[in-house]
N, C-alpha and C. Protein backbone atom coordinates (compact mmCIF):
# COMPACT_ATOMS: atom_id res chain seq x y z
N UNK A 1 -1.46 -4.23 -37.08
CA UNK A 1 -0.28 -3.62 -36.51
C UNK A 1 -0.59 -2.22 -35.95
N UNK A 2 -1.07 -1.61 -36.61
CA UNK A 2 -1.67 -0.23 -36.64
C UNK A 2 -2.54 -0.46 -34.93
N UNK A 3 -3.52 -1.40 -35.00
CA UNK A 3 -4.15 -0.96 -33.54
C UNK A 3 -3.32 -1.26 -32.26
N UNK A 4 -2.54 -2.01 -32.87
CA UNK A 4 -1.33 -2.79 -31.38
C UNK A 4 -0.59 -1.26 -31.12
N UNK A 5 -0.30 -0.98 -32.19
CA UNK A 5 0.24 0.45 -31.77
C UNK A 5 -0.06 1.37 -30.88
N UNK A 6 -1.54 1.90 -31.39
CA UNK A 6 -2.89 2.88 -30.62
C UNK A 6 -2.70 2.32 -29.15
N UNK A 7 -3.09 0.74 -29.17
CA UNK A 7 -3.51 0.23 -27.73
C UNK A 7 -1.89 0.75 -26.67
N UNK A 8 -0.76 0.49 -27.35
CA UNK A 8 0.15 1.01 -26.71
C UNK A 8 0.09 2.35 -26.34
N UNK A 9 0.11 2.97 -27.40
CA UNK A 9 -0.15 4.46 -27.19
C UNK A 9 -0.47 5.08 -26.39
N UNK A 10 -1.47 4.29 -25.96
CA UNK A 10 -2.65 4.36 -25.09
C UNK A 10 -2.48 4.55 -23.84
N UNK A 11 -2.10 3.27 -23.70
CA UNK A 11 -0.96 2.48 -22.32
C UNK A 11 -0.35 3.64 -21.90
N UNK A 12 0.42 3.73 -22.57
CA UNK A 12 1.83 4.46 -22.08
C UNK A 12 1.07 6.46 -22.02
N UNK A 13 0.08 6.89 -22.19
CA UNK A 13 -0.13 7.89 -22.30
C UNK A 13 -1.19 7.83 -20.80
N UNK A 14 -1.61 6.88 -20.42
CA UNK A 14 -2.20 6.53 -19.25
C UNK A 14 -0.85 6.36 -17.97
N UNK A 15 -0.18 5.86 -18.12
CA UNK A 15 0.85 5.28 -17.44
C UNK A 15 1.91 6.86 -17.06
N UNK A 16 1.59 7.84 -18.18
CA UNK A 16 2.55 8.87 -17.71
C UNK A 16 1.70 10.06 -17.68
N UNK A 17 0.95 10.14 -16.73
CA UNK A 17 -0.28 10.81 -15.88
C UNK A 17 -0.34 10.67 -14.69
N UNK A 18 -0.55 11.73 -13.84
CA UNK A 18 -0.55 11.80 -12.55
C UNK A 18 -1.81 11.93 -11.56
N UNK A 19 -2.54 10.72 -11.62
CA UNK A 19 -3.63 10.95 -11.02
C UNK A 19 -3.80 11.66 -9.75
N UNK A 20 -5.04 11.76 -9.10
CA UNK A 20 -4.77 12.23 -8.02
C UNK A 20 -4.57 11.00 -6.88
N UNK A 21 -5.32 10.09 -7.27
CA UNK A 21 -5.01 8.66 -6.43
C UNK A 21 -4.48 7.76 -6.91
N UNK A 22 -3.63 6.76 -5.58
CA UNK A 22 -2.71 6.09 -6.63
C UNK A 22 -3.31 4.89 -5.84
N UNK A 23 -3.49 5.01 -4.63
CA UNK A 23 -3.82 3.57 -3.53
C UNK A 23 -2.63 3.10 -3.50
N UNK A 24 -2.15 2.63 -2.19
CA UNK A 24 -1.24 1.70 -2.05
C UNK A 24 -1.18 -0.17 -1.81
N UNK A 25 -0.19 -0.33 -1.92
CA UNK A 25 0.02 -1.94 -1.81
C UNK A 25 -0.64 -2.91 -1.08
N UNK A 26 -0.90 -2.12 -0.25
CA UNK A 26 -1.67 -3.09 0.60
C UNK A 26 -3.29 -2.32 1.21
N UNK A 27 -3.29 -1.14 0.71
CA UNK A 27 -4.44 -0.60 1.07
C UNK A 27 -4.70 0.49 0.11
N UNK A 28 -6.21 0.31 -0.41
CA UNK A 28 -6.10 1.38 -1.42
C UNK A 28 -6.86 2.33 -1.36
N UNK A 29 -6.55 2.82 0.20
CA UNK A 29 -7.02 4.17 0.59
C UNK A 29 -5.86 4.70 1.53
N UNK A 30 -4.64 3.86 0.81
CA UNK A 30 -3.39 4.68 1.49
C UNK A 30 -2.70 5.65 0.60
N UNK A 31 -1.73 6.25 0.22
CA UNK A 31 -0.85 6.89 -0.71
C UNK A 31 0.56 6.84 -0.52
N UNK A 32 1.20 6.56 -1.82
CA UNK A 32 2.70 5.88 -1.28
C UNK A 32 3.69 7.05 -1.42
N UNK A 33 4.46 6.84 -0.07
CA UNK A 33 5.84 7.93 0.15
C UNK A 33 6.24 8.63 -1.59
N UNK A 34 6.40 7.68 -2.02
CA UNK A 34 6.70 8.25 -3.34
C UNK A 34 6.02 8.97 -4.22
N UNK A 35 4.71 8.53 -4.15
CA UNK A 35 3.87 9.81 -4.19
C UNK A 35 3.85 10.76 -3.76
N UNK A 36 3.66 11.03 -2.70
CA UNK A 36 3.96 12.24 -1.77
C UNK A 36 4.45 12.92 -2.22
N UNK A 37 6.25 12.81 -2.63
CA UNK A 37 6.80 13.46 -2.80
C UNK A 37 6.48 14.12 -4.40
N UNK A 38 5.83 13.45 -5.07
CA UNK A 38 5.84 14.55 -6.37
C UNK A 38 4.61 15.16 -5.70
N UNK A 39 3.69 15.64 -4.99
CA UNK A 39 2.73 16.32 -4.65
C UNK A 39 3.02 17.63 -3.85
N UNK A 40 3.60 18.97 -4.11
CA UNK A 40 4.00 19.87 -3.47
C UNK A 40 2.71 20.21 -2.07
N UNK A 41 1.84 19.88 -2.30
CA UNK A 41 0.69 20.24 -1.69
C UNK A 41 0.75 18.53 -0.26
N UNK A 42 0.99 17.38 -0.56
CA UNK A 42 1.54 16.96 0.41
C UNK A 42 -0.17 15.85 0.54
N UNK A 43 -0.43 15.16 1.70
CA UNK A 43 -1.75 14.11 2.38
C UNK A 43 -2.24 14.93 3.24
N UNK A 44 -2.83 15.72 2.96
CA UNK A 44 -3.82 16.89 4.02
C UNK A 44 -4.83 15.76 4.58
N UNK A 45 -4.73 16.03 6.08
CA UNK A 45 -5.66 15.44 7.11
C UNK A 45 -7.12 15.46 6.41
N UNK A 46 -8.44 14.74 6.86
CA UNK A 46 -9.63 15.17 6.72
C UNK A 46 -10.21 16.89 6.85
N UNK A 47 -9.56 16.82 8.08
CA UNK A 47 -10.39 18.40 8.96
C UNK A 47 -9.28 19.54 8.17
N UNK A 48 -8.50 19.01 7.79
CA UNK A 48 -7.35 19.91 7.00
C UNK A 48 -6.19 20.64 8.06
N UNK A 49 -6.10 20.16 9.41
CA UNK A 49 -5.40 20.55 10.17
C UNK A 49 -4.14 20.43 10.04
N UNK A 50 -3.72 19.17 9.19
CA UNK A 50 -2.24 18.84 9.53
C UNK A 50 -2.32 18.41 8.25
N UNK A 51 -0.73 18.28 7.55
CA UNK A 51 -0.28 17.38 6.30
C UNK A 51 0.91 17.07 6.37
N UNK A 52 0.56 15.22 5.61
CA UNK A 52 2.38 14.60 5.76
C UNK A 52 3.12 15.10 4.28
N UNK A 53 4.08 15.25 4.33
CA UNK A 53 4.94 15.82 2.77
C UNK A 53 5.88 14.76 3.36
N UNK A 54 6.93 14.47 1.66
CA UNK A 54 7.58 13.48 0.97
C UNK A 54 8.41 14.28 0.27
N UNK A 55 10.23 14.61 0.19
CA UNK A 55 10.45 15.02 -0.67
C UNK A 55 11.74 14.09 -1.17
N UNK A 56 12.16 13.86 -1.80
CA UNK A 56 13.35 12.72 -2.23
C UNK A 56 14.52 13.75 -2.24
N UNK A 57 15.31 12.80 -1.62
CA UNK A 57 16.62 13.25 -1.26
C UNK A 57 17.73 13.06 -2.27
N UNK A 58 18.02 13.93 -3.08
CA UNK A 58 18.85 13.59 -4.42
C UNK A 58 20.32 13.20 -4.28
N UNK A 59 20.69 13.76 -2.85
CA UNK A 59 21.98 13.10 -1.97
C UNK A 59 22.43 12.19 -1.46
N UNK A 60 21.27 11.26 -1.66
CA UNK A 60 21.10 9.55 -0.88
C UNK A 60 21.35 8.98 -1.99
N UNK A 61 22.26 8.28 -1.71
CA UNK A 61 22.53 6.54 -3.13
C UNK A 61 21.56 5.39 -2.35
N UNK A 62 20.65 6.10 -2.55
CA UNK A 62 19.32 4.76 -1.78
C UNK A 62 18.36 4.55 -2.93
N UNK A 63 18.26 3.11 -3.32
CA UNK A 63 17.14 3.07 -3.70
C UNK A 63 15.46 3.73 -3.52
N UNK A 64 15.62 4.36 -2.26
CA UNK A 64 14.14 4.34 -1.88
C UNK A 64 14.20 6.05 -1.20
N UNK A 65 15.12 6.97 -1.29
CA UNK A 65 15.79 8.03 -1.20
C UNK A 65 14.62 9.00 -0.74
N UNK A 66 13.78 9.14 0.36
CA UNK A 66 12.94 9.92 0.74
C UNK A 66 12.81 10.06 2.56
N UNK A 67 12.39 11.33 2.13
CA UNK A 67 12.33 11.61 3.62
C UNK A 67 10.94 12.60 4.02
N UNK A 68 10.55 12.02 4.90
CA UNK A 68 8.94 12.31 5.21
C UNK A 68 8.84 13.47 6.60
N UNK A 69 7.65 14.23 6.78
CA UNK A 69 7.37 15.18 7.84
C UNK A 69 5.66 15.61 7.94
N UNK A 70 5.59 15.93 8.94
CA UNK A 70 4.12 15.99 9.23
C UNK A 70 4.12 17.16 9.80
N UNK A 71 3.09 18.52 9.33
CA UNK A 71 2.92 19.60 9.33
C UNK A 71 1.73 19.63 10.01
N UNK A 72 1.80 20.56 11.46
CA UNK A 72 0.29 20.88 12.04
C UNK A 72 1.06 21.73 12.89
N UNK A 73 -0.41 22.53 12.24
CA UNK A 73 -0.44 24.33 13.11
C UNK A 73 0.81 24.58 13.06
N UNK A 74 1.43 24.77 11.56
CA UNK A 74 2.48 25.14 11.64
C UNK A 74 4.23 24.67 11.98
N UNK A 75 4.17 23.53 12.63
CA UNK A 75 5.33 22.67 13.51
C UNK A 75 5.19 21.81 12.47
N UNK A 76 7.21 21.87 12.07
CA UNK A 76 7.14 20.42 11.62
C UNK A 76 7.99 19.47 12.91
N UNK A 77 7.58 18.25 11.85
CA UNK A 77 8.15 17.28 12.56
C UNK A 77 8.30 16.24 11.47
N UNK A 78 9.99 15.84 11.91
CA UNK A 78 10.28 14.58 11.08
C UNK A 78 9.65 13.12 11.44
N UNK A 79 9.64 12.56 10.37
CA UNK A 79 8.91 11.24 10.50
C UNK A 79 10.10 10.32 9.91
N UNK A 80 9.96 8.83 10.82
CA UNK A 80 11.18 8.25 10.34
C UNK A 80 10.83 7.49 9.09
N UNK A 81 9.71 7.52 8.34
CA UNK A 81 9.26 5.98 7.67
C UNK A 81 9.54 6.67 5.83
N UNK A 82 10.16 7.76 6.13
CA UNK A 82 10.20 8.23 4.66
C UNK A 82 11.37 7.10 3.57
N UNK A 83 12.02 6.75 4.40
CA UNK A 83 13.16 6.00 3.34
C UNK A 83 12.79 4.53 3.80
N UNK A 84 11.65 4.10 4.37
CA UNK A 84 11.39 2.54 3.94
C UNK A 84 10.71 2.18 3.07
N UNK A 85 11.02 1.02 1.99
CA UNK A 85 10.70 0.78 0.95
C UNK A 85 9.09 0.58 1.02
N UNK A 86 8.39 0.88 -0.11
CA UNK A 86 6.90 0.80 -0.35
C UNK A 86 6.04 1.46 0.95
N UNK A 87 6.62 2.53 1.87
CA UNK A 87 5.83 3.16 2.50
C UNK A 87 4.89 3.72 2.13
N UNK A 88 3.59 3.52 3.01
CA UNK A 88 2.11 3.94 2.56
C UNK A 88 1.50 4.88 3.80
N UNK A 89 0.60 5.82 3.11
CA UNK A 89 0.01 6.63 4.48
C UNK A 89 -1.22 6.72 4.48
N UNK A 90 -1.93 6.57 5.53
CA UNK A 90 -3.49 6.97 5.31
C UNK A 90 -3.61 8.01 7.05
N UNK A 91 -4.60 8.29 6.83
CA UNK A 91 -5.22 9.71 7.97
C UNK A 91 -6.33 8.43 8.16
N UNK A 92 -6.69 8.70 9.21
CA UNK A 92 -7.99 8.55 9.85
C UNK A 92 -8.98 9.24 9.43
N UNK A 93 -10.61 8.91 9.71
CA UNK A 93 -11.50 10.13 9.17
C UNK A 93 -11.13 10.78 10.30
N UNK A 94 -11.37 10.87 11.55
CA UNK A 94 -11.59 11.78 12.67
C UNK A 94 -10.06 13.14 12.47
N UNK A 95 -9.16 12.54 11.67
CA UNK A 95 -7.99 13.01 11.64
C UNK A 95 -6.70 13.23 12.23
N UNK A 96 -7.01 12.91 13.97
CA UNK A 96 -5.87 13.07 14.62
C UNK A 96 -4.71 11.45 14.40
N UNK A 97 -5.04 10.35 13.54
CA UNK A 97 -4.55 9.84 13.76
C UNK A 97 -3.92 9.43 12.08
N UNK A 98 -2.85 8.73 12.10
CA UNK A 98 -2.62 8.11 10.97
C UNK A 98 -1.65 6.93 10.89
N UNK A 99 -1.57 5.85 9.75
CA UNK A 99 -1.26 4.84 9.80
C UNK A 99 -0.14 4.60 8.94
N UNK A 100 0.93 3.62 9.00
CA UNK A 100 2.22 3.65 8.05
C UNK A 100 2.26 2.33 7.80
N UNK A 101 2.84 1.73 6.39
CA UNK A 101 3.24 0.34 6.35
C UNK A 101 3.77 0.68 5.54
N UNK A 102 4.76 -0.67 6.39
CA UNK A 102 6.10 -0.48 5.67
C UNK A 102 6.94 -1.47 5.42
N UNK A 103 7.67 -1.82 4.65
CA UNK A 103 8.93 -3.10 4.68
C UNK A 103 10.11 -2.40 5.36
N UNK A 104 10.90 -3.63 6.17
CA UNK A 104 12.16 -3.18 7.10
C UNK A 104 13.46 -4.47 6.01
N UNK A 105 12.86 -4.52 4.52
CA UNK A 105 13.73 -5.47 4.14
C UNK A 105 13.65 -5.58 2.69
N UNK A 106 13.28 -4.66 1.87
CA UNK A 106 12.88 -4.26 0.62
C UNK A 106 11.67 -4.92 0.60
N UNK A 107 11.71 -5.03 -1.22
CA UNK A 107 10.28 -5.26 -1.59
C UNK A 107 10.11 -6.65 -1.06
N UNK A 108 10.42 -7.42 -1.01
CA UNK A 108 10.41 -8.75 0.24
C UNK A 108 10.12 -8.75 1.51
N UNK A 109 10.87 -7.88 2.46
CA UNK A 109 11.22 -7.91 3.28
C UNK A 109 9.54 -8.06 4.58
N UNK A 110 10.11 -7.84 5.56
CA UNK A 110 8.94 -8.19 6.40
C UNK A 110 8.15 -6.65 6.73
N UNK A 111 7.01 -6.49 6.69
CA UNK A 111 6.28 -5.41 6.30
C UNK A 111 5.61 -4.93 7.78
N UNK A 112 5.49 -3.85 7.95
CA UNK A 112 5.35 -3.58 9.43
C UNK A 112 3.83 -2.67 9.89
N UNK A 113 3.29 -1.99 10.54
CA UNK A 113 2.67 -0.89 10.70
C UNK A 113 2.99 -0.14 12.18
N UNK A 114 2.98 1.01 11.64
CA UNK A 114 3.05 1.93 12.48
C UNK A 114 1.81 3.41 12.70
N UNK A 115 1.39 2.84 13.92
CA UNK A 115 0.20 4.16 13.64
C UNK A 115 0.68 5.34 14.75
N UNK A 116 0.00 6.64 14.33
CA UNK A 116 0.57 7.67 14.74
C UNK A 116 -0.68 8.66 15.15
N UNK A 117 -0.35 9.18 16.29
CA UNK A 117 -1.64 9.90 16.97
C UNK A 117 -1.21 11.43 17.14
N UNK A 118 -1.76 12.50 16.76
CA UNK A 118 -1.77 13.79 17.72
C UNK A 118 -2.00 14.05 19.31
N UNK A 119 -1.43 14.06 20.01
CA UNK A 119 -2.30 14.24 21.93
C UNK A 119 -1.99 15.54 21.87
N UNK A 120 -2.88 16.54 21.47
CA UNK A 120 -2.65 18.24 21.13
C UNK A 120 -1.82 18.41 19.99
N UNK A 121 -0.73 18.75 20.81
CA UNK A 121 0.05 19.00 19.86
C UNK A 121 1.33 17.94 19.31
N UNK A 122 1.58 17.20 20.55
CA UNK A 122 2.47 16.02 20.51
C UNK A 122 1.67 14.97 20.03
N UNK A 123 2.81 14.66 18.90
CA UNK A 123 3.02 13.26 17.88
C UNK A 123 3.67 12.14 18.64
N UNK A 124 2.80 10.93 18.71
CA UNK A 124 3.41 10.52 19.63
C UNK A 124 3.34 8.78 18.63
N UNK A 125 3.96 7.63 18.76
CA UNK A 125 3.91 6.77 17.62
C UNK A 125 4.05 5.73 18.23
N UNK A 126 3.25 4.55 18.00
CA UNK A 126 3.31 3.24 18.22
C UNK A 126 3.23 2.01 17.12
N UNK A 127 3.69 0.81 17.74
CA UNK A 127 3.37 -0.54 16.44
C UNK A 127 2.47 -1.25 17.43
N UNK A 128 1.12 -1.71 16.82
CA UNK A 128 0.05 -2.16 17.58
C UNK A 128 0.47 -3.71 17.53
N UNK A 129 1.37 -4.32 16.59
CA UNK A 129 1.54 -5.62 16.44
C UNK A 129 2.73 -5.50 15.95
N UNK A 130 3.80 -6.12 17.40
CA UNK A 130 5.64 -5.51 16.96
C UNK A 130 5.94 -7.43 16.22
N UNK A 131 5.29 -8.11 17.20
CA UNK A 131 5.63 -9.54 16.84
C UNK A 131 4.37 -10.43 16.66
N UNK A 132 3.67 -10.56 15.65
CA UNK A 132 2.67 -11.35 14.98
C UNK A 132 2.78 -12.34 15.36
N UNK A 133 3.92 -13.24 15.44
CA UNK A 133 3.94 -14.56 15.59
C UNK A 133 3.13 -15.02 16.90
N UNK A 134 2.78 -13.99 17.66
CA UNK A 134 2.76 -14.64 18.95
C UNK A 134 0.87 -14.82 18.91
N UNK A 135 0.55 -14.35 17.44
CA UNK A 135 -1.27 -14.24 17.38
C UNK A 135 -1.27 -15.60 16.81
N UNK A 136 -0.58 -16.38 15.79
CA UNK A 136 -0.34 -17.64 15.07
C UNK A 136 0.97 -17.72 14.62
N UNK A 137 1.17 -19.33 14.75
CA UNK A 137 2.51 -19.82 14.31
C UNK A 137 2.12 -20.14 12.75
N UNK A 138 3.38 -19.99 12.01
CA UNK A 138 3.14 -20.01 10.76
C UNK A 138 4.10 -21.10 10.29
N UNK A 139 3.62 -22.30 9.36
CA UNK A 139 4.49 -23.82 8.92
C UNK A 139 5.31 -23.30 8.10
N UNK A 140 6.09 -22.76 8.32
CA UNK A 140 7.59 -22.47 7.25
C UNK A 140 8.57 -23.44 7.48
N UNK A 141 9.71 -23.48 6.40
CA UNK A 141 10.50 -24.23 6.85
C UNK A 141 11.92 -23.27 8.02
N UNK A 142 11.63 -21.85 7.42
CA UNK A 142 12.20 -21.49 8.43
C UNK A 142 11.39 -20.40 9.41
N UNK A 143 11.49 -20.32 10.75
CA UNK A 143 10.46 -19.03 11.75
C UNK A 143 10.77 -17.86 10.72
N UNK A 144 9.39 -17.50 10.64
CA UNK A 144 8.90 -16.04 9.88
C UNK A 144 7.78 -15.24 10.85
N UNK A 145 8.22 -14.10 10.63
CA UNK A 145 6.62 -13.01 10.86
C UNK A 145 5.93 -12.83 9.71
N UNK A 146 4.98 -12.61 10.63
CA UNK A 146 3.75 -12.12 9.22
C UNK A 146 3.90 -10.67 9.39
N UNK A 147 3.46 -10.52 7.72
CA UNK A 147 3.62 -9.09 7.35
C UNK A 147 2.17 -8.49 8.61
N UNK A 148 2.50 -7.56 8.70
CA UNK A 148 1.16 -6.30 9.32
C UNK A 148 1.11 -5.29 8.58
N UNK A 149 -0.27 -5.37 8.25
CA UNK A 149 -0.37 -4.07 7.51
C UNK A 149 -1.84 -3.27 7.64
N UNK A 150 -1.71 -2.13 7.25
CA UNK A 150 -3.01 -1.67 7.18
C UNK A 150 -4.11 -2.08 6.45
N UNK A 151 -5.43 -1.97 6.25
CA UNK A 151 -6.26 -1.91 5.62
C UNK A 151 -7.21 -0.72 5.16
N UNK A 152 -7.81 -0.18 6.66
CA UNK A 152 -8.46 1.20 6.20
C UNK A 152 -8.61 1.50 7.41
N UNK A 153 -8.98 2.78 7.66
CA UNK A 153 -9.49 3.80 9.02
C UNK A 153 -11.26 3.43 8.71
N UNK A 154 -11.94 2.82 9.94
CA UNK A 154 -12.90 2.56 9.63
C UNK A 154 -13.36 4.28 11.08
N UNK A 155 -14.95 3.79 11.87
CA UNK A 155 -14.96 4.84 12.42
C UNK A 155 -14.44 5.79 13.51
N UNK A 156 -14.19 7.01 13.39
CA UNK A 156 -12.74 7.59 13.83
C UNK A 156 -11.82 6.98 14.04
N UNK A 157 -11.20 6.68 14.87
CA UNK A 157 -9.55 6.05 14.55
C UNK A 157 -9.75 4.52 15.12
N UNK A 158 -10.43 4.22 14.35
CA UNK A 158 -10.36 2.42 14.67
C UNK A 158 -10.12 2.33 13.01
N UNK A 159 -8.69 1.39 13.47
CA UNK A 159 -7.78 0.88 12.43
C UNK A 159 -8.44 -0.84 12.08
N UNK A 160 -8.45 -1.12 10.76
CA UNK A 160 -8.36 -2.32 10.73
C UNK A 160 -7.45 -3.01 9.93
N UNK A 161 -6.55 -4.19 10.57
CA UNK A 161 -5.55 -4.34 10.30
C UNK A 161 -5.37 -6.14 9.79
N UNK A 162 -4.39 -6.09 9.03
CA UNK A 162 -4.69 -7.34 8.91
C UNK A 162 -3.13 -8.07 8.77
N UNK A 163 -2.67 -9.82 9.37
CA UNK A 163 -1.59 -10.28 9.56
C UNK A 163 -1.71 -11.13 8.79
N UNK A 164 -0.58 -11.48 7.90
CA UNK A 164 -0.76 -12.88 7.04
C UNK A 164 0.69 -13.28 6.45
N UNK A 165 1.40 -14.40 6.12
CA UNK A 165 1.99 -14.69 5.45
C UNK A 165 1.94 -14.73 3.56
N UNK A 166 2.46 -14.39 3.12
CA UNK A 166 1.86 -14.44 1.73
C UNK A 166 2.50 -15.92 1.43
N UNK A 167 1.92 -16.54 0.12
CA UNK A 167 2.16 -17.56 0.20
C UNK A 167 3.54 -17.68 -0.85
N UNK A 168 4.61 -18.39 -0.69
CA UNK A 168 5.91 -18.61 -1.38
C UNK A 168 6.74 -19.82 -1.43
N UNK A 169 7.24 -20.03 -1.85
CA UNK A 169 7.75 -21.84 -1.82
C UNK A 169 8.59 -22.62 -0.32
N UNK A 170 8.71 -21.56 0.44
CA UNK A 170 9.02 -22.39 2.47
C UNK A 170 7.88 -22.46 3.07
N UNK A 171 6.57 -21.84 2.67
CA UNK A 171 5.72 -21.96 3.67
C UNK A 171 4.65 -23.26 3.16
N UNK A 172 4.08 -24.00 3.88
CA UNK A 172 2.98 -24.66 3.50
C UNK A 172 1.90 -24.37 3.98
N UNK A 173 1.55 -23.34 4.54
CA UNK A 173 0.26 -23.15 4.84
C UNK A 173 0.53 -21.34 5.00
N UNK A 174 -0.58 -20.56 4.60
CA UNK A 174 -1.08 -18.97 4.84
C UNK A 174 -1.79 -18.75 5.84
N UNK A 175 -1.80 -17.56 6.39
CA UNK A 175 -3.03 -17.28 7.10
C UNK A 175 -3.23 -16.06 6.66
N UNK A 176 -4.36 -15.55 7.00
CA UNK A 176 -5.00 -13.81 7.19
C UNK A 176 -5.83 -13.67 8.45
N UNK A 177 -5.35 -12.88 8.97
CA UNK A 177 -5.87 -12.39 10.06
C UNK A 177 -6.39 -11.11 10.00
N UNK A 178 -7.48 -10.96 10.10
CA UNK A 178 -7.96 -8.96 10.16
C UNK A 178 -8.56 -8.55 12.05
N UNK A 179 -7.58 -7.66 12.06
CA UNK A 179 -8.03 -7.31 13.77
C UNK A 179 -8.18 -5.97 13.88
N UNK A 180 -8.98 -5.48 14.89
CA UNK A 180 -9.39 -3.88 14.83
C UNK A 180 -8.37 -3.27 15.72
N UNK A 181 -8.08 -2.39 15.96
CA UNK A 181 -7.27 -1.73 16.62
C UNK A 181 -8.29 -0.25 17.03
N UNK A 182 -8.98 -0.58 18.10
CA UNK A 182 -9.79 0.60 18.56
C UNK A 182 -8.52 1.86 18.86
N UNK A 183 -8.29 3.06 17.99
CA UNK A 183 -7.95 4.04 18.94
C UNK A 183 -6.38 3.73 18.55
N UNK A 184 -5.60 4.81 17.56
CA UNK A 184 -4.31 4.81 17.07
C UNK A 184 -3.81 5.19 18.70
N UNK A 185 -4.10 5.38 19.62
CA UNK A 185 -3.27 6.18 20.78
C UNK A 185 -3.32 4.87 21.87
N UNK A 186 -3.06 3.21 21.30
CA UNK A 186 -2.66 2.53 22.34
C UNK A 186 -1.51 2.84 23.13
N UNK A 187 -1.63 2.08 24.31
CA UNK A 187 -0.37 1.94 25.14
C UNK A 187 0.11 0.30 25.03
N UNK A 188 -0.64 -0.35 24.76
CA UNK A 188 -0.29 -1.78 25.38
C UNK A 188 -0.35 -2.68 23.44
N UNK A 189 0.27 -3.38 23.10
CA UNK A 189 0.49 -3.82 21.50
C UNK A 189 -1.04 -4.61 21.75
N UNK A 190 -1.13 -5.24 20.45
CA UNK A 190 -1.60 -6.45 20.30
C UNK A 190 -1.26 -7.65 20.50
N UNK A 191 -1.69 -8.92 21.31
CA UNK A 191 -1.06 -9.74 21.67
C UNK A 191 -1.47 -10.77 21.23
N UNK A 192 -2.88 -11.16 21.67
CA UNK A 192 -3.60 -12.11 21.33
C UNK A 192 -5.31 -11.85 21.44
């Protein structure tokens, strides 16, 4: 009885610690909105130029009650992805760029990415893949998208990304797809 105890002890003395990394859901070289916000110090870029901050909004009856901004040279700027559920952030190494995933439908819901570029000083934001379906059709019993999400910033801002259905009792078949996304500062999505 005595060690079931300790091992709890344990647990729970691990569990209420604040590492410095937490990794996110789908990438575990992202950091989640909710993190953020207990971090006064915020996701400082590589080069240390810019940082995204997270602070929770104690005025929102939202489950997911946060609101996000990105700091460089001083300028902020609001970011919209602070109050979507399980939002994740990663920087690029090169730094001017960074990546978001997100659900538009809770912890279920259909999961998105959004990457985000500096051009100087303007923040400027795109979704490299708005509609998945059109890379593969997926055997559900009813039409679904596949989640998009990040994976990691491989070299300078080439994203690699990956599309898949997870598997659940309408679908009969999964896929995974991993595609690169040269360069967070597209103009034109992913298509095929």
């Amino acid at each position: 009885m005595s060690f079931f105890l300790v091992i709890v002890s344990f647990l729970v003395g691990l569990s209420s610690r604040h590492p410095e990394f937490h990794g996110g859901l789908y990438s575990r070289l992202a950091t989640p909105v909710w993190y953020l916000a207990e971090r006064p110090t915020g996701l400082t870029s590589p080069d240390g130029s810019s940082a995204i901050h997270a602070r929770k909004n104690e005025s929102v009856a939202d489950p997911w009650p946060f609101e996000a901004c990105v700091v460089r040279n001083g300028q902020k700027q609001a970011l919209r992805f602070g109050g979507f559920v399980n939002a994740e952030v990663a920087w690029s190494p090169d730094s001017p760029s960074f990546a978001v995933t997100y659900s538009d439908g809770g912890a279920v819901g259909r999961y998105h990415l959004i990457t985000y570029h500096f051009k100087g000083e303007k923040l400027v934001s795109f979704e490299p893949v708005a509609q998945g379906s059109r890379l593969f059709k997926v055997n559900c019993f009813e039409s679904q998208e596949p989640n998009v999400h990040a994976i990691r910033w491989e070299t300078g801002s080439t994203l690699l990304i990956a599309l898949e259905v997870p598997p659940h009792s309408s679908c009969t078949s999964t896929e995974r797809w991993k595609l690169q996304c040269r360069g967070a500062d597209h103009s034109e999505p992913i298509t095929s």
